[in-house]
C-alpha atoms as a PDB file:
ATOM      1  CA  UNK A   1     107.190  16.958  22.073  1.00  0.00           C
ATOM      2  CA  UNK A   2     109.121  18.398  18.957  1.00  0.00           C
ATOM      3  CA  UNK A   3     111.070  15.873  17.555  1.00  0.00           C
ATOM      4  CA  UNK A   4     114.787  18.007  17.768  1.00  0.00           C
ATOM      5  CA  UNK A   5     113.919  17.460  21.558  1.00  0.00           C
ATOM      6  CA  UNK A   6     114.261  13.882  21.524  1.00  0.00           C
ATOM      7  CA  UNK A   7     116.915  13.237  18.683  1.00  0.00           C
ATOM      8  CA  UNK A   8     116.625   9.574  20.290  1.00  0.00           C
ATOM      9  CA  UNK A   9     113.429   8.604  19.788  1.00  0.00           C
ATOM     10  CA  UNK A  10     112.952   6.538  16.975  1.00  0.00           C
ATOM     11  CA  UNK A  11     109.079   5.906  16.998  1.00  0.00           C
ATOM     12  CA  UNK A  12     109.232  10.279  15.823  1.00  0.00           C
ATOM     13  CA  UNK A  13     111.807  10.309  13.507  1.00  0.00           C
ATOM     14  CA  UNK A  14     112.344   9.663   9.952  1.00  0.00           C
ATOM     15  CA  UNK A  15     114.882   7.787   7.439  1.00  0.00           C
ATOM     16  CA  UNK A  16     116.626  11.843   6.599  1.00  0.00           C
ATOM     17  CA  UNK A  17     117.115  12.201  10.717  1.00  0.00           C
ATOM     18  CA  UNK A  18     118.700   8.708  10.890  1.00  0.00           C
ATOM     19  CA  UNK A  19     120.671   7.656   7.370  1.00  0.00           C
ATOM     20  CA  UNK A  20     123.707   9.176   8.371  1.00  0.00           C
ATOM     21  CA  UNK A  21     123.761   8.937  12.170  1.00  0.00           C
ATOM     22  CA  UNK A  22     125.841   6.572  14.293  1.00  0.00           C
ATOM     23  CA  UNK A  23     124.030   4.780  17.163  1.00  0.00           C
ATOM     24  CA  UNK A  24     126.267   2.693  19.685  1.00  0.00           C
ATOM     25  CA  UNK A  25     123.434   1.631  21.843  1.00  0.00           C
ATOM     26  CA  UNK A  26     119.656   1.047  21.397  1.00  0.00           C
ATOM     27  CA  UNK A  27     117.177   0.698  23.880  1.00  0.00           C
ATOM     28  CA  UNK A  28     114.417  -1.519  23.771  1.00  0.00           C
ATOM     29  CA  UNK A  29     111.445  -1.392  26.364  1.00  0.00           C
ATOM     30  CA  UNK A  30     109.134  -4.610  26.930  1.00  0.00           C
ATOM     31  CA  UNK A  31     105.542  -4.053  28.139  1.00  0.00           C
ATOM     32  CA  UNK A  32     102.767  -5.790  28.800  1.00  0.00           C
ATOM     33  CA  UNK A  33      98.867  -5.554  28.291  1.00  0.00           C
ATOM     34  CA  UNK A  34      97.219  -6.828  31.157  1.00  0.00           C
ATOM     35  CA  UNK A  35      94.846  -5.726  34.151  1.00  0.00           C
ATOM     36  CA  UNK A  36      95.870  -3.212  36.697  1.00  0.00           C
ATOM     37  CA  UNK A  37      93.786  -3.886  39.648  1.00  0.00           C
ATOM     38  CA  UNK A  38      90.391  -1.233  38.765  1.00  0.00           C
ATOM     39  CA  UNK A  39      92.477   1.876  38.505  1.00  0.00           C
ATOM     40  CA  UNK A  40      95.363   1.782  36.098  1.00  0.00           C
ATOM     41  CA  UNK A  41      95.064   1.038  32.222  1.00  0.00           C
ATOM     42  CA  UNK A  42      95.990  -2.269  30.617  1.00  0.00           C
ATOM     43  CA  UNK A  43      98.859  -0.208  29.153  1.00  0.00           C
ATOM     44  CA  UNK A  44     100.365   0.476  32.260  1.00  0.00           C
ATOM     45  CA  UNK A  45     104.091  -1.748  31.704  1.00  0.00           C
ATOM     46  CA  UNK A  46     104.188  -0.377  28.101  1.00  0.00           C
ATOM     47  CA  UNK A  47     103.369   3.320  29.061  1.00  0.00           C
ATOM     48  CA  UNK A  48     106.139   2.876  32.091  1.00  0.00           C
ATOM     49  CA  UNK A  49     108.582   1.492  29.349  1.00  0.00           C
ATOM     50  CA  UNK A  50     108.048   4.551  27.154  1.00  0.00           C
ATOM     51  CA  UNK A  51     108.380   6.984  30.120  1.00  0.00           C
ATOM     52  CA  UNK A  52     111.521   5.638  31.600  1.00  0.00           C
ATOM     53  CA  UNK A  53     112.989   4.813  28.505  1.00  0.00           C
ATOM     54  CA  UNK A  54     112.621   8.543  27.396  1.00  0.00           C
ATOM     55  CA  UNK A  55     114.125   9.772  30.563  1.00  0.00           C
ATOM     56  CA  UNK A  56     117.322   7.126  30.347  1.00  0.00           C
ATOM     57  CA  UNK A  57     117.428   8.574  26.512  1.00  0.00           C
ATOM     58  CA  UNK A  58     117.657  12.094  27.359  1.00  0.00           C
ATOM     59  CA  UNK A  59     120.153  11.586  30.153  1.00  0.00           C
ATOM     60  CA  UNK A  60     122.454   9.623  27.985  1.00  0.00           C
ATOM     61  CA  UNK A  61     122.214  11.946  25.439  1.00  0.00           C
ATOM     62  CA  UNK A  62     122.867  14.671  27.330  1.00  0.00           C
ATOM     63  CA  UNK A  63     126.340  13.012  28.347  1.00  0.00           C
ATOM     64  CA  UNK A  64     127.054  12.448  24.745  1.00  0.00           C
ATOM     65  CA  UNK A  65     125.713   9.139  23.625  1.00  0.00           C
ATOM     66  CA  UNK A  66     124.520   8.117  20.312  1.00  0.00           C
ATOM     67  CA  UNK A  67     121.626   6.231  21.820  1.00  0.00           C
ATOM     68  CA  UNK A  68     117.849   5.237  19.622  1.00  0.00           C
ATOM     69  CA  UNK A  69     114.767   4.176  22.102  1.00  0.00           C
ATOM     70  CA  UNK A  70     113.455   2.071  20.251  1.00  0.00           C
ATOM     71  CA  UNK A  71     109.563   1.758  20.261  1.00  0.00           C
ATOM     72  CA  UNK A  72     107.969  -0.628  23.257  1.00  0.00           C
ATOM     73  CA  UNK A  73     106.881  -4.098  22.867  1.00  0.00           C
ATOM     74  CA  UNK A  74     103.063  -3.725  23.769  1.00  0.00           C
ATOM     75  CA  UNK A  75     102.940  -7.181  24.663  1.00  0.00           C
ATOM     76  CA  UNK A  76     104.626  -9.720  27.130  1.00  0.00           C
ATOM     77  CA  UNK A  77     104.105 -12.768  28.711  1.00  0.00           C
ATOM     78  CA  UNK A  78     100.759 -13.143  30.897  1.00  0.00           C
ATOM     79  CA  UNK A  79      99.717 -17.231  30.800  1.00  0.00           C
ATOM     80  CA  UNK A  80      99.173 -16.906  34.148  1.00  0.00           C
ATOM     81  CA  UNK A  81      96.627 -14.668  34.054  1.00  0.00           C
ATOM     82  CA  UNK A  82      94.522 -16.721  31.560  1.00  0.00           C
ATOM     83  CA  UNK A  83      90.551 -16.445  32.225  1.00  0.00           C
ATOM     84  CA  UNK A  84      91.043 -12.425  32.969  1.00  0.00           C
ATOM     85  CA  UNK A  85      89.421 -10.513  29.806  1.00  0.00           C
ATOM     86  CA  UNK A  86      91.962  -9.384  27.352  1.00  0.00           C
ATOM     87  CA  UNK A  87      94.964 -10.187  29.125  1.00  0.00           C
ATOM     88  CA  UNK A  88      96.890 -10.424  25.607  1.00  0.00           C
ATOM     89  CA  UNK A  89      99.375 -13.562  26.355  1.00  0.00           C
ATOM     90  CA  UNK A  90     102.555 -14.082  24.216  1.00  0.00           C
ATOM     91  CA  UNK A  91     104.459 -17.493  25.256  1.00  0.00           C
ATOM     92  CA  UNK A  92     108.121 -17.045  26.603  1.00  0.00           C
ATOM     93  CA  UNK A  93     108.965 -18.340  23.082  1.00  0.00           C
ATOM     94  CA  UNK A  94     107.103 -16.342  20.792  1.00  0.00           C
ATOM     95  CA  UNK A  95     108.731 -13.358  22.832  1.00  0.00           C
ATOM     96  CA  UNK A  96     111.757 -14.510  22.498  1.00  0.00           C
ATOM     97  CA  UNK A  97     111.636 -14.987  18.764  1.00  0.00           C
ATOM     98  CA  UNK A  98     110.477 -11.071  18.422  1.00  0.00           C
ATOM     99  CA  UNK A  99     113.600 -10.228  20.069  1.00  0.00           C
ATOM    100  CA  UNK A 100     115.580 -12.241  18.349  1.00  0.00           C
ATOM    101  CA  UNK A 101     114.677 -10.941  15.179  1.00  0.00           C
ATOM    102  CA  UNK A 102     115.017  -7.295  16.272  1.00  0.00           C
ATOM    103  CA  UNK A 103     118.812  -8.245  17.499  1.00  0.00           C
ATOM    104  CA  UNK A 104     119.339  -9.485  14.189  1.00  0.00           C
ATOM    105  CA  UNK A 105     118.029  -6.045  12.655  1.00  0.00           C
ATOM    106  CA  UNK A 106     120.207  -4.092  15.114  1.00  0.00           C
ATOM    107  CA  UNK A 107     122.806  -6.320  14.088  1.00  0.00           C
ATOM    108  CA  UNK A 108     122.104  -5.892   9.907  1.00  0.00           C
ATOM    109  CA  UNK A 109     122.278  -2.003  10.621  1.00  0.00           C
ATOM    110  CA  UNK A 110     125.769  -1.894  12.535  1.00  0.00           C
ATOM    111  CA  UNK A 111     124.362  -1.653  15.965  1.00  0.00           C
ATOM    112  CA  UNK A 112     126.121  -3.707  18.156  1.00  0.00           C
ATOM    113  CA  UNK A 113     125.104  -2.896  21.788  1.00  0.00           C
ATOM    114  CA  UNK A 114     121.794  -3.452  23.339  1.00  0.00           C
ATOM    115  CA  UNK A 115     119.390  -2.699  26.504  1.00  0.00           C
ATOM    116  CA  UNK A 116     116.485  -4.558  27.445  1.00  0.00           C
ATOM    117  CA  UNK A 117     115.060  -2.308  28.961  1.00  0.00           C
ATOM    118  CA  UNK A 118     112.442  -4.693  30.962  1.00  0.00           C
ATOM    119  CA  UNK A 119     108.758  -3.197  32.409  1.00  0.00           C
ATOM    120  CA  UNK A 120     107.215  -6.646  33.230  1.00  0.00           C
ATOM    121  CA  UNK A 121     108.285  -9.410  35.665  1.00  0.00           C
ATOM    122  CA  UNK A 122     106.740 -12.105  33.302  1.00  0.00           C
ATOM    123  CA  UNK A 123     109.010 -10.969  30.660  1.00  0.00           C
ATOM    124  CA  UNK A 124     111.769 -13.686  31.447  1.00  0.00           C
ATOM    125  CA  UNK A 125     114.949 -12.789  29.177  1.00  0.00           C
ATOM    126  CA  UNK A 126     117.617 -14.276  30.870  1.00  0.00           C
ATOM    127  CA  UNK A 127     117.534 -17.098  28.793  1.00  0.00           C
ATOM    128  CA  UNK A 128     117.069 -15.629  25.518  1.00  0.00           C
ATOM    129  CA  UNK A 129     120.268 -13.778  26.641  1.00  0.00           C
ATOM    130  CA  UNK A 130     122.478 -17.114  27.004  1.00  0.00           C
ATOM    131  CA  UNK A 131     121.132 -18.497  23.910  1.00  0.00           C
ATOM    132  CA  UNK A 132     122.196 -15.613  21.963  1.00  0.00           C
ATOM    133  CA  UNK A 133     125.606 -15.148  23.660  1.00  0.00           C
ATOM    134  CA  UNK A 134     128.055 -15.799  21.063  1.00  0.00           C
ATOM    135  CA  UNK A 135     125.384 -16.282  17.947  1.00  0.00           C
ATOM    136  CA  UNK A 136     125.310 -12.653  17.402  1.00  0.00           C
ATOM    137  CA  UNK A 137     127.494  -9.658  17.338  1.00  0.00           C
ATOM    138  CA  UNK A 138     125.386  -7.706  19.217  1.00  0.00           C
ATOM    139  CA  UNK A 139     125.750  -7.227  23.187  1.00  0.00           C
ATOM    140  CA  UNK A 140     122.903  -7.762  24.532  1.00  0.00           C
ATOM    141  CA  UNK A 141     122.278  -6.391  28.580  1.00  0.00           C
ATOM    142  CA  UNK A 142     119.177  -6.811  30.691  1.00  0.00           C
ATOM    143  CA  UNK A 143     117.462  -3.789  32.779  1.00  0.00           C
ATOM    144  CA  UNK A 144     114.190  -5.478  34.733  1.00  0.00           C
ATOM    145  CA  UNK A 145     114.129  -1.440  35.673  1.00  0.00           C
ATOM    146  CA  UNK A 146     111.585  -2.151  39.071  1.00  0.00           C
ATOM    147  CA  UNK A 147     114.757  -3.891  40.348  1.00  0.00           C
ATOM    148  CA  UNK A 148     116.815  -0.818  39.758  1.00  0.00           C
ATOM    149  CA  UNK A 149     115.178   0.931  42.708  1.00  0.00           C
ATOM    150  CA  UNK A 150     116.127  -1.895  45.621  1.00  0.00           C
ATOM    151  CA  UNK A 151     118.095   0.030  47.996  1.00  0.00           C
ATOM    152  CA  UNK A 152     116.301   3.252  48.177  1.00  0.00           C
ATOM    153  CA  UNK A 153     112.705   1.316  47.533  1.00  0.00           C
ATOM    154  CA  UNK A 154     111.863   2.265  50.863  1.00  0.00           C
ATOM    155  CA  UNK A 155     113.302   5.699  51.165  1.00  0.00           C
ATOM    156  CA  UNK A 156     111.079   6.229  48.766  1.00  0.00           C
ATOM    157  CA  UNK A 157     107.339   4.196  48.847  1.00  0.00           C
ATOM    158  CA  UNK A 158     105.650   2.725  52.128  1.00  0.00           C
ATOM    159  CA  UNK A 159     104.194  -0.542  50.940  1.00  0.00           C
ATOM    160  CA  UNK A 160     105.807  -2.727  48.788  1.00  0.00           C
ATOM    161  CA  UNK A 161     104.634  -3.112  44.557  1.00  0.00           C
ATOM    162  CA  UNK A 162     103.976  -6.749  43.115  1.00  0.00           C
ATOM    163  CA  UNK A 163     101.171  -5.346  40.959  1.00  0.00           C
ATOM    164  CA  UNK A 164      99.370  -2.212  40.361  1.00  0.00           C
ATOM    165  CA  UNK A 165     100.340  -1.160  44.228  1.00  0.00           C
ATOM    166  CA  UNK A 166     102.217   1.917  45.269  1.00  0.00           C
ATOM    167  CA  UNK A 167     105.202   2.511  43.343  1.00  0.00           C
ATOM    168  CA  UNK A 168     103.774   1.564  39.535  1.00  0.00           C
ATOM    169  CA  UNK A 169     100.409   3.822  40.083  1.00  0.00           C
ATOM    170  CA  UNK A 170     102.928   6.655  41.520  1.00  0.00           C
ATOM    171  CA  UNK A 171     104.629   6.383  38.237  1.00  0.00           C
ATOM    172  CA  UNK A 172     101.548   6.594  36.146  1.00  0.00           C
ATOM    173  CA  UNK A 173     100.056   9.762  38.972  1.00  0.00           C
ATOM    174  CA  UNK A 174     103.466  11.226  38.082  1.00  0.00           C
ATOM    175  CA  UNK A 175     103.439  10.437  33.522  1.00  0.00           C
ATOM    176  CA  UNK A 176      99.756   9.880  33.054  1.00  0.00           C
ATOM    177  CA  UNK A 177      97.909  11.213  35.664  1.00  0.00           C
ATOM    178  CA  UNK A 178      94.867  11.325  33.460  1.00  0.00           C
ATOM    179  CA  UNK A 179      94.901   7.294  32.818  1.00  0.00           C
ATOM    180  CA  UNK A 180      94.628   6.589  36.762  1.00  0.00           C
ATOM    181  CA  UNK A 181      90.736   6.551  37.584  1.00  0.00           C
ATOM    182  CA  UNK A 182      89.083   7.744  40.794  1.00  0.00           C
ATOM    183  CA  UNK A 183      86.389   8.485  43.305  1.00  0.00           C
ATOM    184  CA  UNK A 184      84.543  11.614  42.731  1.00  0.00           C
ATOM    185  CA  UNK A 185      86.232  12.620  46.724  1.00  0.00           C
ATOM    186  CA  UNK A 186      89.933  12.139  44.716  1.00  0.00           C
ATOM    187  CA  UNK A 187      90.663   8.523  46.543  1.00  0.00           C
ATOM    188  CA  UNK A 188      91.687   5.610  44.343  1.00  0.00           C
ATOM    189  CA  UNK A 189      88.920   3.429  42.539  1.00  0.00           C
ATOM    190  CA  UNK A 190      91.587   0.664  43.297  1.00  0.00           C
ATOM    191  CA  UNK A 191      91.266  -1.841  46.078  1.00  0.00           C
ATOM    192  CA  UNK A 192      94.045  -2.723  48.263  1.00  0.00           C
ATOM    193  CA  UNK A 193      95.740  -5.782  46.287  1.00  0.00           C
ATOM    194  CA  UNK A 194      95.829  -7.934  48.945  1.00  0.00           C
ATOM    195  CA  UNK A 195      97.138 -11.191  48.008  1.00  0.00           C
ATOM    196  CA  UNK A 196      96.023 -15.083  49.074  1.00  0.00           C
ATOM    197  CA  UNK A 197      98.898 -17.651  50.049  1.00  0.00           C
ATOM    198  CA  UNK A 198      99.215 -20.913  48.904  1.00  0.00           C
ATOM    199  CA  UNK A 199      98.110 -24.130  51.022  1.00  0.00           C
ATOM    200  CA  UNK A 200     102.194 -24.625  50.914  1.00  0.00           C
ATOM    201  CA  UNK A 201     104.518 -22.995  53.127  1.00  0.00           C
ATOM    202  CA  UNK A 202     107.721 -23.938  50.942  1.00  0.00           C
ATOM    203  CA  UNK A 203     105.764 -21.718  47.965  1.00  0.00           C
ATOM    204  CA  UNK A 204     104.773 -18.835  50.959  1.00  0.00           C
ATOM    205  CA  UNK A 205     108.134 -18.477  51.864  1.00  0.00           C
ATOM    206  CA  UNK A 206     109.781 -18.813  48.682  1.00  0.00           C
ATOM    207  CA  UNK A 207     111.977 -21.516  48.178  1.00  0.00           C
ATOM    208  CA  UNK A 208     109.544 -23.535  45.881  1.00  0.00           C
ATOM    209  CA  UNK A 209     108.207 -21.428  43.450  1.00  0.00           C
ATOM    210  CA  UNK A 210     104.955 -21.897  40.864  1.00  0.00           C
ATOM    211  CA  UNK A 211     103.617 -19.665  37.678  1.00  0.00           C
ATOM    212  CA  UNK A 212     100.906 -17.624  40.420  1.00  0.00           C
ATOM    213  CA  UNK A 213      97.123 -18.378  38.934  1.00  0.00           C
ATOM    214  CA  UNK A 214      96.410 -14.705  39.086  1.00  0.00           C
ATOM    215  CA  UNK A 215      92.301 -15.075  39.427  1.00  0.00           C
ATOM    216  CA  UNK A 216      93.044 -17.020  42.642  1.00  0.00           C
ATOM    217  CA  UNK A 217      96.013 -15.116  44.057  1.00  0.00           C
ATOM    218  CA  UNK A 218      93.861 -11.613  43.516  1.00  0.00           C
ATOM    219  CA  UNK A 219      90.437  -9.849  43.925  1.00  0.00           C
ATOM    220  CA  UNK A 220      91.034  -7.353  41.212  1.00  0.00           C
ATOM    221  CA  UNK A 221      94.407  -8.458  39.767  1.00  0.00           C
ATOM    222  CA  UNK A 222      95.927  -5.843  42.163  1.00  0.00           C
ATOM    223  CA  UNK A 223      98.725  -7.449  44.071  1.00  0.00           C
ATOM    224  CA  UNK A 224      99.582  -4.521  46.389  1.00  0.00           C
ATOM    225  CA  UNK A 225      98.379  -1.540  48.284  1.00  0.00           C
ATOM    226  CA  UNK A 226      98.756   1.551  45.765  1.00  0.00           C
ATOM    227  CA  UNK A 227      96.328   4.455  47.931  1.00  0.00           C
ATOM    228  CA  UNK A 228      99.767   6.042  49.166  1.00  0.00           C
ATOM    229  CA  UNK A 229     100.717   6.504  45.872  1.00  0.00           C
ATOM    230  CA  UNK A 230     101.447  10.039  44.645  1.00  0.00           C
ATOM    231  CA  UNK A 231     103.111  11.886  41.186  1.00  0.00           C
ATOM    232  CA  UNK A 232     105.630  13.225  44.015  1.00  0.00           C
ATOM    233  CA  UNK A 233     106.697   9.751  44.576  1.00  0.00           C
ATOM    234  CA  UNK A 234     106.574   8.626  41.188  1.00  0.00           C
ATOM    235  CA  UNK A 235     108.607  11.734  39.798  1.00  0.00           C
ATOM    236  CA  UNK A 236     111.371  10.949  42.596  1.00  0.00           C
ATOM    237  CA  UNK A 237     111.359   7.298  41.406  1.00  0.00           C
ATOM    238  CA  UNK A 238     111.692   8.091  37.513  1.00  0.00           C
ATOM    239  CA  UNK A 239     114.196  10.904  38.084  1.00  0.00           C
ATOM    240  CA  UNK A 240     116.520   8.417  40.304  1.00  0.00           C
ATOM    241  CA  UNK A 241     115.896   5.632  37.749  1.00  0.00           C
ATOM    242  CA  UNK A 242     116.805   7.917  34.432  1.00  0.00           C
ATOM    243  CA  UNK A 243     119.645   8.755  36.093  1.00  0.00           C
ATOM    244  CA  UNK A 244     121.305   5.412  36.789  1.00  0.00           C
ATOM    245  CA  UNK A 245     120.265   3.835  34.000  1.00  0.00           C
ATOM    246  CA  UNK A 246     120.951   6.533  31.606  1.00  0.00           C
ATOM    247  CA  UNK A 247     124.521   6.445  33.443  1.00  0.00           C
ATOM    248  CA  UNK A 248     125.203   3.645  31.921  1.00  0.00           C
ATOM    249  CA  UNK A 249     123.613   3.842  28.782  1.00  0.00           C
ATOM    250  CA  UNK A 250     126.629   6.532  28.593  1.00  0.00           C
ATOM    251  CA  UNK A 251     128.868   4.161  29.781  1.00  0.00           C
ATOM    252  CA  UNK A 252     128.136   1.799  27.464  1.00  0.00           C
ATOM    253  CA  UNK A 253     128.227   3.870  24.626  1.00  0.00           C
ATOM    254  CA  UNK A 254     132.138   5.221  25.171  1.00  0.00           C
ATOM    255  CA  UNK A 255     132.653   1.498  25.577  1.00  0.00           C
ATOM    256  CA  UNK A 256     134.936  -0.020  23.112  1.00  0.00           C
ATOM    257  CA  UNK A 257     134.008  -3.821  21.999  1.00  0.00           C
ATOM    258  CA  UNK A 258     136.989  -5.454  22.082  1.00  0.00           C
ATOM    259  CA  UNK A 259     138.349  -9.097  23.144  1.00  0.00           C
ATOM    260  CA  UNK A 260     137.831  -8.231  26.934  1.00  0.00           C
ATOM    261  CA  UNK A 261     134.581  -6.199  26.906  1.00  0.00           C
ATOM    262  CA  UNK A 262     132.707  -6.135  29.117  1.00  0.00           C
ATOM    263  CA  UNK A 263     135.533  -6.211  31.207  1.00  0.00           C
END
């Protein structure tokens, strides 16, 4: 895509499209590289984080904001998946110092609000978030954007997504269709990500929780059943989520930062 198409995208422009522009909010996508079950790339949380990233982008700019997508981090936080080949593991700390130092660069450069916009559920930022509050300038919010879809989850997919199931290999059918490998009859090479439970029925039902080994919980690091998935789903899913996030991304942007904000 010509870069005059997306004025927000940072990873195609240059210092003479930027040196004189005002940005009020950046956006910064966190991926992963990790296994997909045996039918979506290792890329998949990054490549969702670019795609829904540009869509919030071009909905925000279309109602006016001065918003930069800034390029995705390609890698997250996968210890539990140790013993998997080239599942590429940064610790919740090293993580946390990357974005750190990229708040303080926002910061440095006048930019003083801030999405997370947040593409793996390893990726724990909450944290990082309170530790920062009041050490920096910059306001920092937190988009995990699979939880975005909660209420209208099941308007919209039949089985429900933990890992390389139906609604994250709709979004790649729908973005990268030609990343998603299958049969030579068209059917998924993908199992169906079933899942093992625990010996414990305080971890099965929730109210103790563990960091999941991911070789035991998984046959093929799937963790559930993506062979409804379609690019119809997927576009429905992106469309809904670029619009309420890119909402407000607006919002944000006409915001004023003042004693009350955010209230």
């Amino acid at each position: 895509m010509d870069k005059n198409e997306c004025p927000w995208k940072l990873a195609h422009l240059n210092y003479a499209d930027v040196k004189d522009r005002r940005i009020d909010v950046a956006v910064l996508p966190l991926g992963c590289t990790e296994p997909h079950n045996l039918h979506l790339p290792y890329s998949t949380d990054t490549l969702e984080g670019d795609a829904i990233g540009d869509a919030l982008c071009h909905v925000a700019h279309n109602k006016g904001a001065n918003v930069v997508l800034l390029p995705t981090i390609p890698y997250g936080t996968t210890s539990n998946q140790r013993g998997l080949p080239l599942s590429m593991n940064v610790n919740p700390s090293t993580l946390h110092a990357v974005v750190t130092d990229l708040v303080r660069s926002l910061e440095a450069c006048g930019v003083y609000k801030l999405l997370l916009l947040n593409s793996h559920g390893g990726n724990e930022l909450k944290p990082l978030m309170r530790e920062l509050y009041g050490q920096t300038e910059v306001r920092i919010f937190l988009c995990d954007w699979f939880r975005a879809l909660g209420d209208v989850y099941d308007q919209i997919f039949d089985a429900k997504d933990d890992h390389a199931g139906e609604m994250e290999t709709s979004i790649m059918l729908a973005e990268y269709p030609e990343l998603v490998e299958r049969n030579s009859d068209g059917t998924l090479t993908a199992d169906a990500g079933a899942t093992r439970p625990t010996r414990f029925d305080a971890v099965n039902q929730g109210w103790v929780s563990i960091t999941r080994p991911w070789k035991g919980l998984t046959t093929n690091t799937g963790a559930g059943n993506p062979h409804a998935a379609s690019a119809e789903k997927g576009r429905q899913a992106i469309d809904l989520l670029a619009q309420r996030i890119g909402e407000f991304v607006a919002q944000l942007a006409d915001s004023k930062i003042d004693d009350e904000f955010p209230f």
